[in-house]
PDB file of N, CA and C in Angstrom:
ATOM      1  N   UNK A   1     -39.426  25.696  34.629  1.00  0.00           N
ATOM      2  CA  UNK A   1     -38.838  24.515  35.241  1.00  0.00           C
ATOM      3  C   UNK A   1     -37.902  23.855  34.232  1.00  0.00           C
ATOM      4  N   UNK A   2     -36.815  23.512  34.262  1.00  0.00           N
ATOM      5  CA  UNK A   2     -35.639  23.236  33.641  1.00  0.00           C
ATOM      6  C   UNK A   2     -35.944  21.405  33.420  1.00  0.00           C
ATOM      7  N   UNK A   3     -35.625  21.627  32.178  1.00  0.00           N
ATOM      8  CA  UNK A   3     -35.761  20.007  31.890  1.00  0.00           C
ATOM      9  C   UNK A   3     -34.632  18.990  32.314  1.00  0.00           C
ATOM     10  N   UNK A   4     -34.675  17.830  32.702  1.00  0.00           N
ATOM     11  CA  UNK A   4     -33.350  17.088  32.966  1.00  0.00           C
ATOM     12  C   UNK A   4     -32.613  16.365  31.616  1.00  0.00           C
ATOM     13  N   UNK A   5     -31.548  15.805  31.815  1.00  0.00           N
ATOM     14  CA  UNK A   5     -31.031  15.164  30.980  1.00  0.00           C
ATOM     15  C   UNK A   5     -32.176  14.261  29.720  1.00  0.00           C
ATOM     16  N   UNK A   6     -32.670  13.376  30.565  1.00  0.00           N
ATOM     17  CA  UNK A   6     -33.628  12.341  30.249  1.00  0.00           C
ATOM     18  C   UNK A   6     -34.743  13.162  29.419  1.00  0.00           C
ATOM     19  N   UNK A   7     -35.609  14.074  29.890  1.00  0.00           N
ATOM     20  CA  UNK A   7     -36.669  14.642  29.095  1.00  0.00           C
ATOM     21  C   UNK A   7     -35.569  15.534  27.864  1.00  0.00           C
ATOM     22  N   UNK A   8     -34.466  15.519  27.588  1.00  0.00           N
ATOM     23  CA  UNK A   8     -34.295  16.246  26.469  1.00  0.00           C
ATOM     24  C   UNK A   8     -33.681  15.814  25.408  1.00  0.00           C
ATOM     25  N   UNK A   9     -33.405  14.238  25.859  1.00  0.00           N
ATOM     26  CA  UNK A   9     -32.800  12.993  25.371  1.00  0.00           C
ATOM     27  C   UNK A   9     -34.219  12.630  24.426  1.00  0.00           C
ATOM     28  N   UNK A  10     -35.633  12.811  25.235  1.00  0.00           N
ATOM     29  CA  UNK A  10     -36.777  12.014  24.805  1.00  0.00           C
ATOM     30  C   UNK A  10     -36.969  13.056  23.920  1.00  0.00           C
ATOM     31  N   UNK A  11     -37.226  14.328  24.170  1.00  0.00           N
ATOM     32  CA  UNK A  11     -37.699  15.164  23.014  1.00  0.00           C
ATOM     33  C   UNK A  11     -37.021  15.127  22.225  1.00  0.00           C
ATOM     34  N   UNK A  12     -35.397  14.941  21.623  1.00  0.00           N
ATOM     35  CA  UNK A  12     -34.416  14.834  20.783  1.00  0.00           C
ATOM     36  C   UNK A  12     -35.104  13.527  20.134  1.00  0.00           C
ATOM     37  N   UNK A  13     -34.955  12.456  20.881  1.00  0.00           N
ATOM     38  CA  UNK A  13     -35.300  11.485  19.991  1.00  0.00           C
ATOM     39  C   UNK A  13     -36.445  11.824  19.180  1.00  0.00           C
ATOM     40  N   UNK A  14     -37.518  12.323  19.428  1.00  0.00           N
ATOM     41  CA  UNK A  14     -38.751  12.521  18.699  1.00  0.00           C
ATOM     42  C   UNK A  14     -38.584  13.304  17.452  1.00  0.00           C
ATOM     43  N   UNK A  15     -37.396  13.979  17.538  1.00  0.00           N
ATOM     44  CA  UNK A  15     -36.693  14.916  16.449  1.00  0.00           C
ATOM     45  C   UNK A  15     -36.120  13.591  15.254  1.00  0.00           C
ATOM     46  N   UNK A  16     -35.410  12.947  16.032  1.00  0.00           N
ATOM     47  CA  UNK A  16     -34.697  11.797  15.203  1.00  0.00           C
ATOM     48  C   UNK A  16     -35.483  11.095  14.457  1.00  0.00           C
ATOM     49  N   UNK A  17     -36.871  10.628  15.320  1.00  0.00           N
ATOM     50  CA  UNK A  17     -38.057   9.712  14.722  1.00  0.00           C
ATOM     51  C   UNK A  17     -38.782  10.384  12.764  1.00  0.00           C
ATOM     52  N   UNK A  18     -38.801  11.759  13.444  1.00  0.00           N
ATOM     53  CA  UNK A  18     -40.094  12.685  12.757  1.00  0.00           C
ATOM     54  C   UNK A  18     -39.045  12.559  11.010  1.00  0.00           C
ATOM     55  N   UNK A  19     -37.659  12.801  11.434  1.00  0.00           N
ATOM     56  CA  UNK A  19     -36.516  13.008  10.471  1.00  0.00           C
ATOM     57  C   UNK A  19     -36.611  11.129   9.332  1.00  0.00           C
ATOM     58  N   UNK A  20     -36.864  10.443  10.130  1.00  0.00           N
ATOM     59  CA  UNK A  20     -36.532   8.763   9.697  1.00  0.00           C
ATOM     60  C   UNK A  20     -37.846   8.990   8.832  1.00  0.00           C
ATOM     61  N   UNK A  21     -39.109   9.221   9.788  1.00  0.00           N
ATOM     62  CA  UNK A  21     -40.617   8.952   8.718  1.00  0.00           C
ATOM     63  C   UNK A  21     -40.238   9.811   7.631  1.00  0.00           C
ATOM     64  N   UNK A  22     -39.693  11.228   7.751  1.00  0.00           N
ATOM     65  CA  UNK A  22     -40.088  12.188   6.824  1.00  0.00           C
ATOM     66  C   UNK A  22     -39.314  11.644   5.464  1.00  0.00           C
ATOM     67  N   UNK A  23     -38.045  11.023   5.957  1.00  0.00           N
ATOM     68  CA  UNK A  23     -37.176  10.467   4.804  1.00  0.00           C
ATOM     69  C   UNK A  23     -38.052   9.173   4.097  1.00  0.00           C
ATOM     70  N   UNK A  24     -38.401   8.508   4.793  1.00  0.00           N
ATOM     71  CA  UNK A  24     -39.334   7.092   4.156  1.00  0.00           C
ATOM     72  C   UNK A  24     -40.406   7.705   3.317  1.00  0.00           C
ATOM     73  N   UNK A  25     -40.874   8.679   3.744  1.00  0.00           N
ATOM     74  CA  UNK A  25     -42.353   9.168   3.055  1.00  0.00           C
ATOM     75  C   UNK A  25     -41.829  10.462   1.704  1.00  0.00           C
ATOM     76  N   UNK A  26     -40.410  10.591   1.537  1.00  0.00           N
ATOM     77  CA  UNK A  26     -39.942  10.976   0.453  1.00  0.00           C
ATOM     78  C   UNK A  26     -39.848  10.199  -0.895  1.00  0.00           C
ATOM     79  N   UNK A  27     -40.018   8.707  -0.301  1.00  0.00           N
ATOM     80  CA  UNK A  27     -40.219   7.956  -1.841  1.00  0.00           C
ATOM     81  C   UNK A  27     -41.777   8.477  -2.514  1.00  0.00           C
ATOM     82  N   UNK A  28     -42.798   8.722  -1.765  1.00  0.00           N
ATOM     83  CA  UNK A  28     -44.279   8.960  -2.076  1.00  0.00           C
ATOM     84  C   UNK A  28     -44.133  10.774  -2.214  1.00  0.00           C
ATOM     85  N   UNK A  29     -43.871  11.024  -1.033  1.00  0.00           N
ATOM     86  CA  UNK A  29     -44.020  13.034  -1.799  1.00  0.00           C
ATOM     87  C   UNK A  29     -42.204  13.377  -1.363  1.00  0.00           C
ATOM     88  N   UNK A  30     -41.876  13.970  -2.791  1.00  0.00           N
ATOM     89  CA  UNK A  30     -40.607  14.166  -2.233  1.00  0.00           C
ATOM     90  C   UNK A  30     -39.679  15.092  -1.329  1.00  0.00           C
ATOM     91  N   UNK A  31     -40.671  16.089  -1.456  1.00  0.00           N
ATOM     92  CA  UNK A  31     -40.016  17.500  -0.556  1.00  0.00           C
ATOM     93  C   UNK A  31     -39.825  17.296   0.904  1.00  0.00           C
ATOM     94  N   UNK A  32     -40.783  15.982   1.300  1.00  0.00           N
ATOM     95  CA  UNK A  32     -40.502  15.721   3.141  1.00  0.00           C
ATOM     96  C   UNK A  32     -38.644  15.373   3.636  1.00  0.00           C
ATOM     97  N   UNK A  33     -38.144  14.942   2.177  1.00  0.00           N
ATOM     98  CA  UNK A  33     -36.433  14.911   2.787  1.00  0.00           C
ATOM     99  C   UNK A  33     -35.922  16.095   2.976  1.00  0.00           C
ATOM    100  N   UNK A  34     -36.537  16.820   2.153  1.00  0.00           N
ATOM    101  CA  UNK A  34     -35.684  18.680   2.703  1.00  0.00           C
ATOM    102  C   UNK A  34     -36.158  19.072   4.021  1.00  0.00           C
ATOM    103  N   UNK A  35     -37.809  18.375   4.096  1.00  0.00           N
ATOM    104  CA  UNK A  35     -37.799  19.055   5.622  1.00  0.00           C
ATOM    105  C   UNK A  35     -37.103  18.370   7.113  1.00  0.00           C
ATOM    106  N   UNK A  36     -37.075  17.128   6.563  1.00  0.00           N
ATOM    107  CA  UNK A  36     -36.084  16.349   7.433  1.00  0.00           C
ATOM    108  C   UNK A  36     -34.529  16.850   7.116  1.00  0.00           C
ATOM    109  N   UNK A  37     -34.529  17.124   6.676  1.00  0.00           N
ATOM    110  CA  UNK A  37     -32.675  17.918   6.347  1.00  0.00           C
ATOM    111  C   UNK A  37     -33.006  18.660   6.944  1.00  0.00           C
ATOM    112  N   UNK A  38     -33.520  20.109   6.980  1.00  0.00           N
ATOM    113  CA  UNK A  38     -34.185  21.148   8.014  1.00  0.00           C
ATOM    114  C   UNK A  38     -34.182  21.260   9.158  1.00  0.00           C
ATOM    115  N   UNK A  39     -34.511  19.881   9.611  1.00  0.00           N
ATOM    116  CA  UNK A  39     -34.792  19.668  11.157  1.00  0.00           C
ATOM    117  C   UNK A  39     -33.466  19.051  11.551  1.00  0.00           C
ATOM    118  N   UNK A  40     -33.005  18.453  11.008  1.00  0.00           N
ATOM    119  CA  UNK A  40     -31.137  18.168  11.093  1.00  0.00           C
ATOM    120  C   UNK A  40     -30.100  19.128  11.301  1.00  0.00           C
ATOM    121  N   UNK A  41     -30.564  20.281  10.450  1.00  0.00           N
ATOM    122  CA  UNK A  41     -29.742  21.102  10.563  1.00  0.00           C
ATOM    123  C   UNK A  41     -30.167  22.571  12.122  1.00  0.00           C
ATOM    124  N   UNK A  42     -31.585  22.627  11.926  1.00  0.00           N
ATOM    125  CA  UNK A  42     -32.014  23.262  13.244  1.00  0.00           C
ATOM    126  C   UNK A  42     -31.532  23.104  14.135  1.00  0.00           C
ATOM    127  N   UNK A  43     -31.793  21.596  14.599  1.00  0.00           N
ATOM    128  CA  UNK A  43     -31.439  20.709  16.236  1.00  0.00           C
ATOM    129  C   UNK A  43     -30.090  20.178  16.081  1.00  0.00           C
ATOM    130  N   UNK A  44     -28.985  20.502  15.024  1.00  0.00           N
ATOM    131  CA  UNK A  44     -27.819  19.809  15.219  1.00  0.00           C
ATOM    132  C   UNK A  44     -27.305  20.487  16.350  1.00  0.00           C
ATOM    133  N   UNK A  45     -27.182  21.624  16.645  1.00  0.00           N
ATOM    134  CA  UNK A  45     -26.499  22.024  18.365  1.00  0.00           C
ATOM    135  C   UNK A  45     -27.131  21.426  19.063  1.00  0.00           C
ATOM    136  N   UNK A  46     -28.173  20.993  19.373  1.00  0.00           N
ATOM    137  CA  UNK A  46     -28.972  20.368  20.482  1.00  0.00           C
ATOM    138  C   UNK A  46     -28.852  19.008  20.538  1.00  0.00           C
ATOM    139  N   UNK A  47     -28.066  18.259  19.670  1.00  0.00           N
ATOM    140  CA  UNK A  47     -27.500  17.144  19.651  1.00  0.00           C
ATOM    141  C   UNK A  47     -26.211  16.760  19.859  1.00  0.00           C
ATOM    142  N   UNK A  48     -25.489  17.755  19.479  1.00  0.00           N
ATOM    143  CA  UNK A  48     -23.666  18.420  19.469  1.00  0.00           C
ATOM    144  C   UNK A  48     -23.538  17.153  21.285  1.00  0.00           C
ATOM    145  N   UNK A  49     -22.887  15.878  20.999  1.00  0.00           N
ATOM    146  CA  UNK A  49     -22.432  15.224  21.999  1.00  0.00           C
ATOM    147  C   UNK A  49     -23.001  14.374  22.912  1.00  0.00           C
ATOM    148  N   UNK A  50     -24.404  14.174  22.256  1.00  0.00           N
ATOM    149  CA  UNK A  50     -25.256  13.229  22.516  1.00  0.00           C
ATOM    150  C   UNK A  50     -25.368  11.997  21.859  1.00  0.00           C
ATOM    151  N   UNK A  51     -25.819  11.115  21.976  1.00  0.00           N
ATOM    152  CA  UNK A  51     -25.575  10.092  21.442  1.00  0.00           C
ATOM    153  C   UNK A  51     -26.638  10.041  20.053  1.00  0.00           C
ATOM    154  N   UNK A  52     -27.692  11.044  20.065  1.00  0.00           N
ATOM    155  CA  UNK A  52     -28.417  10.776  19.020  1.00  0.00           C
ATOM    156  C   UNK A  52     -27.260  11.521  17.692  1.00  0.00           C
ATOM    157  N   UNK A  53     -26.228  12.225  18.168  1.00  0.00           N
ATOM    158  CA  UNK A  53     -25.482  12.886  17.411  1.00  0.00           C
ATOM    159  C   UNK A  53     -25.182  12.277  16.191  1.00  0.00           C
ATOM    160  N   UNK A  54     -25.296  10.972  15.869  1.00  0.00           N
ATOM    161  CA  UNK A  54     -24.117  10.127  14.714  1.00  0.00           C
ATOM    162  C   UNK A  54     -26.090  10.026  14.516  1.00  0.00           C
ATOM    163  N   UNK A  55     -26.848   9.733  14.820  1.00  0.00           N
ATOM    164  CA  UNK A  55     -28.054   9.464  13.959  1.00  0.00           C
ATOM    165  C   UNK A  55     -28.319  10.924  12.900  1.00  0.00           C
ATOM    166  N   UNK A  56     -28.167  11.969  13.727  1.00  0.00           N
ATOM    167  CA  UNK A  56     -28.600  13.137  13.005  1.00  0.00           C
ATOM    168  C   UNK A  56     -26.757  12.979  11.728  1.00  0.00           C
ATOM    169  N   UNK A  57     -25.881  12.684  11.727  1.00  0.00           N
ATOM    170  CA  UNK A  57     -24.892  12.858  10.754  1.00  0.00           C
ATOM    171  C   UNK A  57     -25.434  11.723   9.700  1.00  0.00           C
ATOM    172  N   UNK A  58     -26.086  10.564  10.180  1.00  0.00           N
ATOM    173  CA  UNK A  58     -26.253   9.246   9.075  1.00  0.00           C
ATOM    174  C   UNK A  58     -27.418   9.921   8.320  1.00  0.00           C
ATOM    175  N   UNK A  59     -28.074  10.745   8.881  1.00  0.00           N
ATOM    176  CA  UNK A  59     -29.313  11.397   7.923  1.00  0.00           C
ATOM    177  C   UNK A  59     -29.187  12.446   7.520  1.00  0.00           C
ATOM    178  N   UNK A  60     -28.276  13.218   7.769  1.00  0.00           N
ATOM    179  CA  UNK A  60     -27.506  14.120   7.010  1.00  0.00           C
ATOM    180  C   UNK A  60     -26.979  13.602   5.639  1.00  0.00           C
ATOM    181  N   UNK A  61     -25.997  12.809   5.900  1.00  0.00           N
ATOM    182  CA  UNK A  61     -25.351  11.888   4.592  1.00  0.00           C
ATOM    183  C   UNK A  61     -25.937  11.207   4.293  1.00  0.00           C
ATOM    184  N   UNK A  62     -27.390  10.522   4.684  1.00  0.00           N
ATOM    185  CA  UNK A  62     -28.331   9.823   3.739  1.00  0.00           C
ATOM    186  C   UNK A  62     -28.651  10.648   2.476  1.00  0.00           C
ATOM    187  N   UNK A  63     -29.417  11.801   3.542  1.00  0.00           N
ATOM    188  CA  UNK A  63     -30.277  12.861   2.222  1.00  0.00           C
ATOM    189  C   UNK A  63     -28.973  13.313   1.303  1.00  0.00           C
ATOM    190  N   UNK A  64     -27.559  13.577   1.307  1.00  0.00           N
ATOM    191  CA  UNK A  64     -26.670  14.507   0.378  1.00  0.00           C
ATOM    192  C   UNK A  64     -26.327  13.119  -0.959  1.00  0.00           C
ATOM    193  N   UNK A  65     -26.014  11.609   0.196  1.00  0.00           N
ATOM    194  CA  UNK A  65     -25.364  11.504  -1.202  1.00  0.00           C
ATOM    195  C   UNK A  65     -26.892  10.350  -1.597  1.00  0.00           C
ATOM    196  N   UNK A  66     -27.720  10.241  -0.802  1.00  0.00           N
ATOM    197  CA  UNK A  66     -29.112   9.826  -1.849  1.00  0.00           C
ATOM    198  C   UNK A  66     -29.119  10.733  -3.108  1.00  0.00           C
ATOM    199  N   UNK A  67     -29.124  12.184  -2.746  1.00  0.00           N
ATOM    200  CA  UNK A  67     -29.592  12.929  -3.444  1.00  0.00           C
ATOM    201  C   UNK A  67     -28.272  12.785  -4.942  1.00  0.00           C
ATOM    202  N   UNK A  68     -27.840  13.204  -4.576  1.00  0.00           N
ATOM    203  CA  UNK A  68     -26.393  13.228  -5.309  1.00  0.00           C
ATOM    204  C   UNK A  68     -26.405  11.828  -6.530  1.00  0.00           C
ATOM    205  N   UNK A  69     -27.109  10.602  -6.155  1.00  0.00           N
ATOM    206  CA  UNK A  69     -27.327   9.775  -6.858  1.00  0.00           C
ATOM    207  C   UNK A  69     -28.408   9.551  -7.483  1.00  0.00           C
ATOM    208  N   UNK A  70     -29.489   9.599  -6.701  1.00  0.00           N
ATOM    209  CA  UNK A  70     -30.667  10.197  -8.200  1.00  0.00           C
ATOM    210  C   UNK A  70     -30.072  11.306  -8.968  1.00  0.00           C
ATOM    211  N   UNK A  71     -29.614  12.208  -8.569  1.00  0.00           N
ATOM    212  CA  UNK A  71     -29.438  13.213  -9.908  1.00  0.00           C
ATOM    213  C   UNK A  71     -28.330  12.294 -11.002  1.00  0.00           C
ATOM    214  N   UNK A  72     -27.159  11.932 -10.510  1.00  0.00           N
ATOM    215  CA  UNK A  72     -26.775  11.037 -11.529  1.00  0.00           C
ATOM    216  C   UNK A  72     -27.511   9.481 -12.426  1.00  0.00           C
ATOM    217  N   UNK A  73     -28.093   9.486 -12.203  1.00  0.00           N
ATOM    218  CA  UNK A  73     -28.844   8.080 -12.514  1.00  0.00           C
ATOM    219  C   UNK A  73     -30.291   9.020 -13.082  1.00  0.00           C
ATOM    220  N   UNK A  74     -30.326  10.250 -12.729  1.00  0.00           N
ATOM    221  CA  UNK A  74     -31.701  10.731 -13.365  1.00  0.00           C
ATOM    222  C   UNK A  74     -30.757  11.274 -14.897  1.00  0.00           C
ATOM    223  N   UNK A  75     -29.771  11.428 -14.790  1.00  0.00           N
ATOM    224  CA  UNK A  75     -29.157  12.398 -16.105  1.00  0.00           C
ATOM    225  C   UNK A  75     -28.275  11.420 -17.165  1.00  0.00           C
ATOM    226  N   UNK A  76     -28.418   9.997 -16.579  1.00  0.00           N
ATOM    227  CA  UNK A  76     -27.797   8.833 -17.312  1.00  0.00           C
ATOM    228  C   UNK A  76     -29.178   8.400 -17.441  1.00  0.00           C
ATOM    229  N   UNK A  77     -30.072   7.922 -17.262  1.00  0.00           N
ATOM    230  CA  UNK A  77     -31.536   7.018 -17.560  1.00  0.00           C
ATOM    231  C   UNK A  77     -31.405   7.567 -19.543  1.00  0.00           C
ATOM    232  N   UNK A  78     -31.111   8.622 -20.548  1.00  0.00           N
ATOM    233  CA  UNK A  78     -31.059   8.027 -21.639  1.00  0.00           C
ATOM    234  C   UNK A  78     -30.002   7.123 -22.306  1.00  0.00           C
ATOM    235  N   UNK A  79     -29.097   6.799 -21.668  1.00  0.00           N
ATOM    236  CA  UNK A  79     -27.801   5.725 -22.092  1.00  0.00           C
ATOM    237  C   UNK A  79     -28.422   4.574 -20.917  1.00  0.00           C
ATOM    238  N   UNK A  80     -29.725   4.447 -20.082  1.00  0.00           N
ATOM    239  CA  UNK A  80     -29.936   3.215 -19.686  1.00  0.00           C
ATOM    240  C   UNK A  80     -29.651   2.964 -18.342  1.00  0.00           C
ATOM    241  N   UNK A  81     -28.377   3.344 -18.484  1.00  0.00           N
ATOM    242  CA  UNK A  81     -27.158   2.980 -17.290  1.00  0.00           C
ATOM    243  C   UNK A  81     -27.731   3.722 -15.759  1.00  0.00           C
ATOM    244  N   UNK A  82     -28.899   4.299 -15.802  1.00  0.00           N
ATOM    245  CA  UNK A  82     -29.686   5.365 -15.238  1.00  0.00           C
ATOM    246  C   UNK A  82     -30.790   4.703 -14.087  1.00  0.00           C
ATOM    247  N   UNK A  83     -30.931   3.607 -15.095  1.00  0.00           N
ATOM    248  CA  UNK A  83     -32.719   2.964 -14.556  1.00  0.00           C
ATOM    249  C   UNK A  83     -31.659   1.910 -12.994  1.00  0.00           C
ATOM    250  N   UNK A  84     -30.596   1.775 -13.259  1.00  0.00           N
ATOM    251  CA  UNK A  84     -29.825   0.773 -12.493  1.00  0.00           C
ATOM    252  C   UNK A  84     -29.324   1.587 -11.528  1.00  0.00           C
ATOM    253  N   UNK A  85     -28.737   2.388 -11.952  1.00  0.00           N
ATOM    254  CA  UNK A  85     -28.315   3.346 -10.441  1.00  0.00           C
ATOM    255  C   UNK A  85     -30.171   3.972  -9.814  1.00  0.00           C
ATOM    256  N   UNK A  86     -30.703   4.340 -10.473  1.00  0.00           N
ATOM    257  CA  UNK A  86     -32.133   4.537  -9.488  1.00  0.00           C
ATOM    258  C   UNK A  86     -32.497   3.092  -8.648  1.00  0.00           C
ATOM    259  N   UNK A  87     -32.249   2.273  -9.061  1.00  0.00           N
ATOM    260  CA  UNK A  87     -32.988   1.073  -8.577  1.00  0.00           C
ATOM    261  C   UNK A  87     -32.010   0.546  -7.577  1.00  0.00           C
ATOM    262  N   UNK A  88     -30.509   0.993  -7.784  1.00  0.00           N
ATOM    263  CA  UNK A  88     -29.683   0.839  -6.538  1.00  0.00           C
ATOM    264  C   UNK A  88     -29.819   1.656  -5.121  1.00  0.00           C
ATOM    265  N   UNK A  89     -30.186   3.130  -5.909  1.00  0.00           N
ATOM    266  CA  UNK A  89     -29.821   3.936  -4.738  1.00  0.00           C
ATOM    267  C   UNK A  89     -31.217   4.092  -3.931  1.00  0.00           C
ATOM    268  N   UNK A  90     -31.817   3.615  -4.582  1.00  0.00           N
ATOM    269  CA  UNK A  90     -33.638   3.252  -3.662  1.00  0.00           C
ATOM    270  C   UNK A  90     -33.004   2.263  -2.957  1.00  0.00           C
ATOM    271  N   UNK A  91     -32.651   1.036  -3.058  1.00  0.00           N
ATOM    272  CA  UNK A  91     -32.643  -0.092  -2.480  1.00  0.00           C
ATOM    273  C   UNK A  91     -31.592   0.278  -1.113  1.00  0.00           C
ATOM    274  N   UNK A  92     -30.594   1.473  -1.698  1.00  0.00           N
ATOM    275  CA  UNK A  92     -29.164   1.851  -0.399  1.00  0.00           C
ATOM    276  C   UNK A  92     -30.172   2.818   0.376  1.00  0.00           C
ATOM    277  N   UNK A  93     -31.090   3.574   0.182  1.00  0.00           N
ATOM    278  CA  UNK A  93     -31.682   4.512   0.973  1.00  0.00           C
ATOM    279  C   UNK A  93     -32.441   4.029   2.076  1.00  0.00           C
ATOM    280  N   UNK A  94     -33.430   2.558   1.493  1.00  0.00           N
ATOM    281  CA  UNK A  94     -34.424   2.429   2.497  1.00  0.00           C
ATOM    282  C   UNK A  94     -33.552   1.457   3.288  1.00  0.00           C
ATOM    283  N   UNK A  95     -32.778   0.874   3.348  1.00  0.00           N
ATOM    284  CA  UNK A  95     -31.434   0.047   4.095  1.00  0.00           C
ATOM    285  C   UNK A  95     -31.718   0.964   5.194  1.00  0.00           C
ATOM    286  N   UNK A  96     -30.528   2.395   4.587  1.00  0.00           N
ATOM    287  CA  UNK A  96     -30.297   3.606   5.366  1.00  0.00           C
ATOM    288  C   UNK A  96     -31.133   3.789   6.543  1.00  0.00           C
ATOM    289  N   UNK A  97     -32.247   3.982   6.056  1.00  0.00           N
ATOM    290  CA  UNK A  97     -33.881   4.449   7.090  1.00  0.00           C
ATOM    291  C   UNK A  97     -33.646   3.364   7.906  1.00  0.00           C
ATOM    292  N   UNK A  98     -34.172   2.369   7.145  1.00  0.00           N
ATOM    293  CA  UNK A  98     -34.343   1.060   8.037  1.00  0.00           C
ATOM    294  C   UNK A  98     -33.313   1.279   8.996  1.00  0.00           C
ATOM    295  N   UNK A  99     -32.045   0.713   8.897  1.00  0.00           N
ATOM    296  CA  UNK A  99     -30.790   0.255  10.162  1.00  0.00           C
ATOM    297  C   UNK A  99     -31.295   1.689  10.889  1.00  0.00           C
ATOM    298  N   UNK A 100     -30.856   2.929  10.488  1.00  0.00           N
ATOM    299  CA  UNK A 100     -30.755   4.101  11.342  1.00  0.00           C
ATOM    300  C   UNK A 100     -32.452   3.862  12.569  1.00  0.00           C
ATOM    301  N   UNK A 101     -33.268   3.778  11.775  1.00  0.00           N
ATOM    302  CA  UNK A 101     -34.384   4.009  12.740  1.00  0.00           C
ATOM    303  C   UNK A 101     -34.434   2.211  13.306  1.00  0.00           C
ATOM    304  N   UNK A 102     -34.258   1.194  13.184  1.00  0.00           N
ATOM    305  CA  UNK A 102     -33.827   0.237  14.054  1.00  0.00           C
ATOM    306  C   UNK A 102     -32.856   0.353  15.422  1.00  0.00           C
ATOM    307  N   UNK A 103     -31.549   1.068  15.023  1.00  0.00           N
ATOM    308  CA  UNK A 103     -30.534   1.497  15.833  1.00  0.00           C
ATOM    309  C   UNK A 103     -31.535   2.584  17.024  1.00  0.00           C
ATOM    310  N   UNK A 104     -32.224   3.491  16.227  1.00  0.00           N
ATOM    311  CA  UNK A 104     -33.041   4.521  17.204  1.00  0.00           C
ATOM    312  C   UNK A 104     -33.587   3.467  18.095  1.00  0.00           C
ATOM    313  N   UNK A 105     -35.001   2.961  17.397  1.00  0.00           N
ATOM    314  CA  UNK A 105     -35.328   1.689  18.370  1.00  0.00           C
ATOM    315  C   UNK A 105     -34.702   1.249  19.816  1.00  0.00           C
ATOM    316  N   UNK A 106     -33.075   0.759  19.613  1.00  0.00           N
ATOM    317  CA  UNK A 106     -32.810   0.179  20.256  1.00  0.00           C
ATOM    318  C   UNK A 106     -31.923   0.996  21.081  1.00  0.00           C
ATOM    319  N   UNK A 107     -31.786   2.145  20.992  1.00  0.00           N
ATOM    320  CA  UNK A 107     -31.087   3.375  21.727  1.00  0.00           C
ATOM    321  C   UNK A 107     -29.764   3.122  21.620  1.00  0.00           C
ATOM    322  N   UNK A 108     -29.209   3.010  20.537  1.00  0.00           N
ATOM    323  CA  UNK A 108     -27.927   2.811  19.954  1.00  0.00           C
ATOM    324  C   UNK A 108     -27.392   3.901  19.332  1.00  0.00           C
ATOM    325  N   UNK A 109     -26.397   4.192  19.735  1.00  0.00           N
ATOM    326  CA  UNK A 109     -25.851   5.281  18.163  1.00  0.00           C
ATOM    327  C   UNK A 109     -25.242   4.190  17.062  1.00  0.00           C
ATOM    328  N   UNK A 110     -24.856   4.480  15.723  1.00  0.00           N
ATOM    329  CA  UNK A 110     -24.983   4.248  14.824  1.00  0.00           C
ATOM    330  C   UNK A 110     -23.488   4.047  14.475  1.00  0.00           C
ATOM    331  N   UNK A 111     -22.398   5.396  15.025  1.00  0.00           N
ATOM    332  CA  UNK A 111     -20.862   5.122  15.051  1.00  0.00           C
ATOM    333  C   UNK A 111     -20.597   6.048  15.811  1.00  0.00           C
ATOM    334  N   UNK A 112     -19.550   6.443  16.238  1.00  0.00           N
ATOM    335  CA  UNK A 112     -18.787   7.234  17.083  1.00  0.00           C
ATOM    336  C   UNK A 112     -18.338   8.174  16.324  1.00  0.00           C
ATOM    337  N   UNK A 113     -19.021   9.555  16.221  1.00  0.00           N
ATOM    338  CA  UNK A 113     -18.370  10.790  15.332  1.00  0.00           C
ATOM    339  C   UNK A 113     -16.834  11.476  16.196  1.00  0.00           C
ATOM    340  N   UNK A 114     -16.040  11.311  15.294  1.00  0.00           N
ATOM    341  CA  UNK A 114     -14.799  12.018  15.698  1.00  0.00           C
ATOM    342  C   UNK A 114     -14.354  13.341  15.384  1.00  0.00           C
TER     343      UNK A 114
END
C-alpha cells in the first residue's frame, strides 16, 4: 500500500528529529554527529524538494563547518587563542540545533535552497 504525501512528510521528519538529538548528544559522545551526517546523506534524495530539504542542508553545514572549527581551535589551544574559538564554536553549534529543531517544531523550513 503506497504511502501518501503526509505519511512520508511524517517519516522524513522523524529522520530530521533523530539527526537534531544525534547532533546535541555529540557534545557528550562524539561519534553520534557522523551518524547524523550519515542519515543526511542516506535520505538526502528523499528530501530533494521538500520542505524538510533546507533542514537536512543546515545540518549538513552544521556538522562540516562545526567540525572544521574545533579542529582549528583544537590545533591553536597551545598559543591560547584555541580555548576561545572552542568556547565560540560550542556556543554557534547549540544555537544551530536549537533554531533548526525549533523551526522543525514549528514546520518551517529554515531558508529556501536555490
Amino acid at each position: 500500500m503506497p504511502m501518501n504525501a503526509f505519511d512520508v512528510d511524517a517519516n522524513l521528519k522523524k529522520y530530521t528529529y533523530a539527526v537534531y538529538i544525534l547532533q546535541a548528544l555529540s557534545f557528550l559522545v562524539l561519534f553520534t554527529a557522523v551518524i547524523g551526517l550519515i542519515i543526511n546523506y542516506i535520505k538526502d534524495d528523499d528530501v530533494a524538494g521538500c520542505w524538510l530539504q533546507s533542514h537536512f542542508h543546515w545540518q549538513k553545514n552544521t556538522f562540516w563547518f562545526g567540525l572544521l572549527w574545533v579542529v582549528l581551535g583544537t590545533l591553536t589551544t597551545p598559543i591560547l587563542i584555541g580555548y576561545v574559538v572552542l568556547g565560540l564554536v560550542s556556543i554557534w553549534l547549540i544555537y544551530r540545533i536549537a533554531k533548526g529543531w525549533v523551526y522543525l517544531v514549528d514546520g518551517k523550513e529554515l531558508y529556501r535552497d536555490n
